[in-house]
N, C-alpha and C. Protein backbone atom coordinates (compact mmCIF):
# COMPACT_ATOMS: atom_id res chain seq x y z
N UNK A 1 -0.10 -14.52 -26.21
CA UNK A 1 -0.57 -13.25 -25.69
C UNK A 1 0.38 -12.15 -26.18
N UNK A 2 0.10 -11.42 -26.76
CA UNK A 2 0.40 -9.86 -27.19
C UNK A 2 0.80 -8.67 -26.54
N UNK A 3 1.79 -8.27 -26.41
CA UNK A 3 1.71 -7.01 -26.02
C UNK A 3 1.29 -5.64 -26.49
N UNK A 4 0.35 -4.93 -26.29
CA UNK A 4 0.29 -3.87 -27.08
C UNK A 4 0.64 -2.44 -26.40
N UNK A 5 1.58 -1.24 -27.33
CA UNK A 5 2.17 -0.79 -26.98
C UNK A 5 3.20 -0.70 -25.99
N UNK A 6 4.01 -1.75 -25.99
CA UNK A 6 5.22 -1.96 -25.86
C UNK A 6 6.29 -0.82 -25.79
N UNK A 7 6.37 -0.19 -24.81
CA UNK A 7 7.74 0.84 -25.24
C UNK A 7 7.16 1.85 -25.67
N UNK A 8 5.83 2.18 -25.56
CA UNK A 8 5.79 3.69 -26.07
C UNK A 8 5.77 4.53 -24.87
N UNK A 9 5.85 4.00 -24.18
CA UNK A 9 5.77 5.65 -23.05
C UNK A 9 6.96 5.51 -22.33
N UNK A 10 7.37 6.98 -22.85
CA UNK A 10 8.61 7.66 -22.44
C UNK A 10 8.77 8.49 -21.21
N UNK A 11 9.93 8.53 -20.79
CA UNK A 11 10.36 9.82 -19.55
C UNK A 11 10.22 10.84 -20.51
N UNK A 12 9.60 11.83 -19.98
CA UNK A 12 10.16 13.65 -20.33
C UNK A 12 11.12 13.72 -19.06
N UNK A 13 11.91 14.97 -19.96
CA UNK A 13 13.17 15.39 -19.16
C UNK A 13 13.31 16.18 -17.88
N UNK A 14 11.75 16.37 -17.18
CA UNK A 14 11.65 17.05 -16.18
C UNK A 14 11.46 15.45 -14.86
N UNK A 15 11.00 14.39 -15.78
CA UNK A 15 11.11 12.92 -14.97
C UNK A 15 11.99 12.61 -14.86
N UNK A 16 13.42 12.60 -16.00
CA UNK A 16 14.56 12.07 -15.80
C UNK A 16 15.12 12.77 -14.79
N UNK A 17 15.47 13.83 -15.06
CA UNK A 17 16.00 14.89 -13.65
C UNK A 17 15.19 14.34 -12.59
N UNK A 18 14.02 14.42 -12.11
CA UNK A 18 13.65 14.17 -10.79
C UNK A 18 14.44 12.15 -10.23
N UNK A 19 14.15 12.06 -11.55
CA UNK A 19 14.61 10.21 -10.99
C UNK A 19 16.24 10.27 -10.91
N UNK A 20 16.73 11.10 -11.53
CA UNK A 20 18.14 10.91 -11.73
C UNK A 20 18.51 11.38 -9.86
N UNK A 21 17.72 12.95 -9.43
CA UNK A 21 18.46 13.14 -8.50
C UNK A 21 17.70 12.85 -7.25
N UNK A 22 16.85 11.99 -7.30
CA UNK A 22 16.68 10.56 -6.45
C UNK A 22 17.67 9.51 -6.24
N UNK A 23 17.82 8.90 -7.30
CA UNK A 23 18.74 8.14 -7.47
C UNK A 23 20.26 8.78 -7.00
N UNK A 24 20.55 9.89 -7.16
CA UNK A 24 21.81 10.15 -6.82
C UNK A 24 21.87 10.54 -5.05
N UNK A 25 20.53 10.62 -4.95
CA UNK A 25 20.38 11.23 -3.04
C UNK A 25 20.28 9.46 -2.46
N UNK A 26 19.70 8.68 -3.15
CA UNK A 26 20.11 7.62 -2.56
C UNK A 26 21.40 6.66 -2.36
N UNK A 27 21.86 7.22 -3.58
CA UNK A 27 23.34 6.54 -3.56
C UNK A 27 24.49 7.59 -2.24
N UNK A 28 23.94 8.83 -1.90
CA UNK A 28 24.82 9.36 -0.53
C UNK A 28 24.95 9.04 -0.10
N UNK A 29 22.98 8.68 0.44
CA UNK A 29 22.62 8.53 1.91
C UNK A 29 23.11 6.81 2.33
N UNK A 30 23.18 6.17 0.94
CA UNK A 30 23.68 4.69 1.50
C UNK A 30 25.28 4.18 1.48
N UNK A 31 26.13 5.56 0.78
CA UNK A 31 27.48 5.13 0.89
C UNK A 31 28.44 4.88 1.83
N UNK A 32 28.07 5.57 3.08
CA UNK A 32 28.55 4.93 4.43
C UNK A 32 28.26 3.74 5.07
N UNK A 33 26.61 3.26 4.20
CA UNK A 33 26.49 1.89 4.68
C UNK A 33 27.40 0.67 4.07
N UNK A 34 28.22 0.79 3.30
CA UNK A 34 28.44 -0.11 2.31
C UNK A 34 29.82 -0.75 3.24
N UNK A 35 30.50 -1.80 3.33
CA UNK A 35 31.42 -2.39 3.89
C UNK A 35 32.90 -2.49 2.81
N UNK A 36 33.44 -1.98 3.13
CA UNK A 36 34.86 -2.07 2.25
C UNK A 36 35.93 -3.03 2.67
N UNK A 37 36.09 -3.92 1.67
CA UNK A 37 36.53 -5.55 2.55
C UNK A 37 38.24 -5.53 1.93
N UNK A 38 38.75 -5.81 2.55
CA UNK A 38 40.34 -6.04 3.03
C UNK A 38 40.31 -7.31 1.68
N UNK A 39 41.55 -7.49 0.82
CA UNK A 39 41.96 -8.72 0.01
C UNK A 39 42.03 -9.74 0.95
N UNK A 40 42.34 -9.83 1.87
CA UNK A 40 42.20 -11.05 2.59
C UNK A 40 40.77 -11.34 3.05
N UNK A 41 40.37 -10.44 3.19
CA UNK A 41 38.70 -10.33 3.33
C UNK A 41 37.48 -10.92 2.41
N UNK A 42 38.33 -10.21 1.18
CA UNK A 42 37.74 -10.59 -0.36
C UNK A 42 37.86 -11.90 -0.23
N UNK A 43 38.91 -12.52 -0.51
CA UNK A 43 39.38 -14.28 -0.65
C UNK A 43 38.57 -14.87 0.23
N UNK A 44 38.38 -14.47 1.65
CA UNK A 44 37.78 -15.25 2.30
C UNK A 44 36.09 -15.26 2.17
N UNK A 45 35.74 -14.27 1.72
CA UNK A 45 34.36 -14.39 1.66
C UNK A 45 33.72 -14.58 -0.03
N UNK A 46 34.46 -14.51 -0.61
CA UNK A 46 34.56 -14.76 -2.08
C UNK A 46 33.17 -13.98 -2.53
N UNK A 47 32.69 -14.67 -3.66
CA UNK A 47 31.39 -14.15 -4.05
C UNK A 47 30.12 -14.21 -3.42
N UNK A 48 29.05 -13.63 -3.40
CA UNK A 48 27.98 -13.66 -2.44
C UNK A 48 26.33 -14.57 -3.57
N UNK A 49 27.00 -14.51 -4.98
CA UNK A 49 25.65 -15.37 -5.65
C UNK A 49 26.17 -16.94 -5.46
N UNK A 50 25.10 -17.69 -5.75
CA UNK A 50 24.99 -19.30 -5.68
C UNK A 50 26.11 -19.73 -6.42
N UNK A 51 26.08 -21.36 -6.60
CA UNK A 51 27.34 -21.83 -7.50
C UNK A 51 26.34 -21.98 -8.79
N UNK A 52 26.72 -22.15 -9.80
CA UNK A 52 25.73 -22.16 -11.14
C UNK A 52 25.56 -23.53 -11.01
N UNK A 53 25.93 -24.59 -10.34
CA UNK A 53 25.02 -26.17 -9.92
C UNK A 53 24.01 -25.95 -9.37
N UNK A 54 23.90 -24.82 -8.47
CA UNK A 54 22.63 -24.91 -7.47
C UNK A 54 21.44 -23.55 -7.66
N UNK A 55 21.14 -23.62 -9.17
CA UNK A 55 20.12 -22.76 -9.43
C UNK A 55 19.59 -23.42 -9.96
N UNK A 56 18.06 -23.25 -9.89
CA UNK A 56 16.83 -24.29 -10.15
C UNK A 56 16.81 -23.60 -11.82
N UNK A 57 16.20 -24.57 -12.82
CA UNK A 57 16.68 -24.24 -13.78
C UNK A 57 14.78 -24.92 -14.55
């Protein structure tokens, strides 16, 4: 199966601006949600993805 026209449709620069300052009103409104973890914090909770044994493959 084929794709046709692949990649031809572009942002104009009046879309980028609107998505850009979306994107930047969402990154405000969620920066107080975010949790800032202590090095002892870090160590203890380590990474949050799977171990690479336990992804279905």
């Amino acid at each position: 199966m084929s794709f046709d026209n692949l990649g031809n449709t572009h942002f104009n620069e009046e879309q980028k601006t609107v998505i850009f300052e979306a994107l930047q009103l969402a990154i405000v409104n969620l920066e107080g949600m975010s949790a800032n973890l202590s090095p002892k914090e870090r160590s203890k909770y380590g990474k949050v993805v799977p171990d690479a044994g336990t992804i279905d493959r």
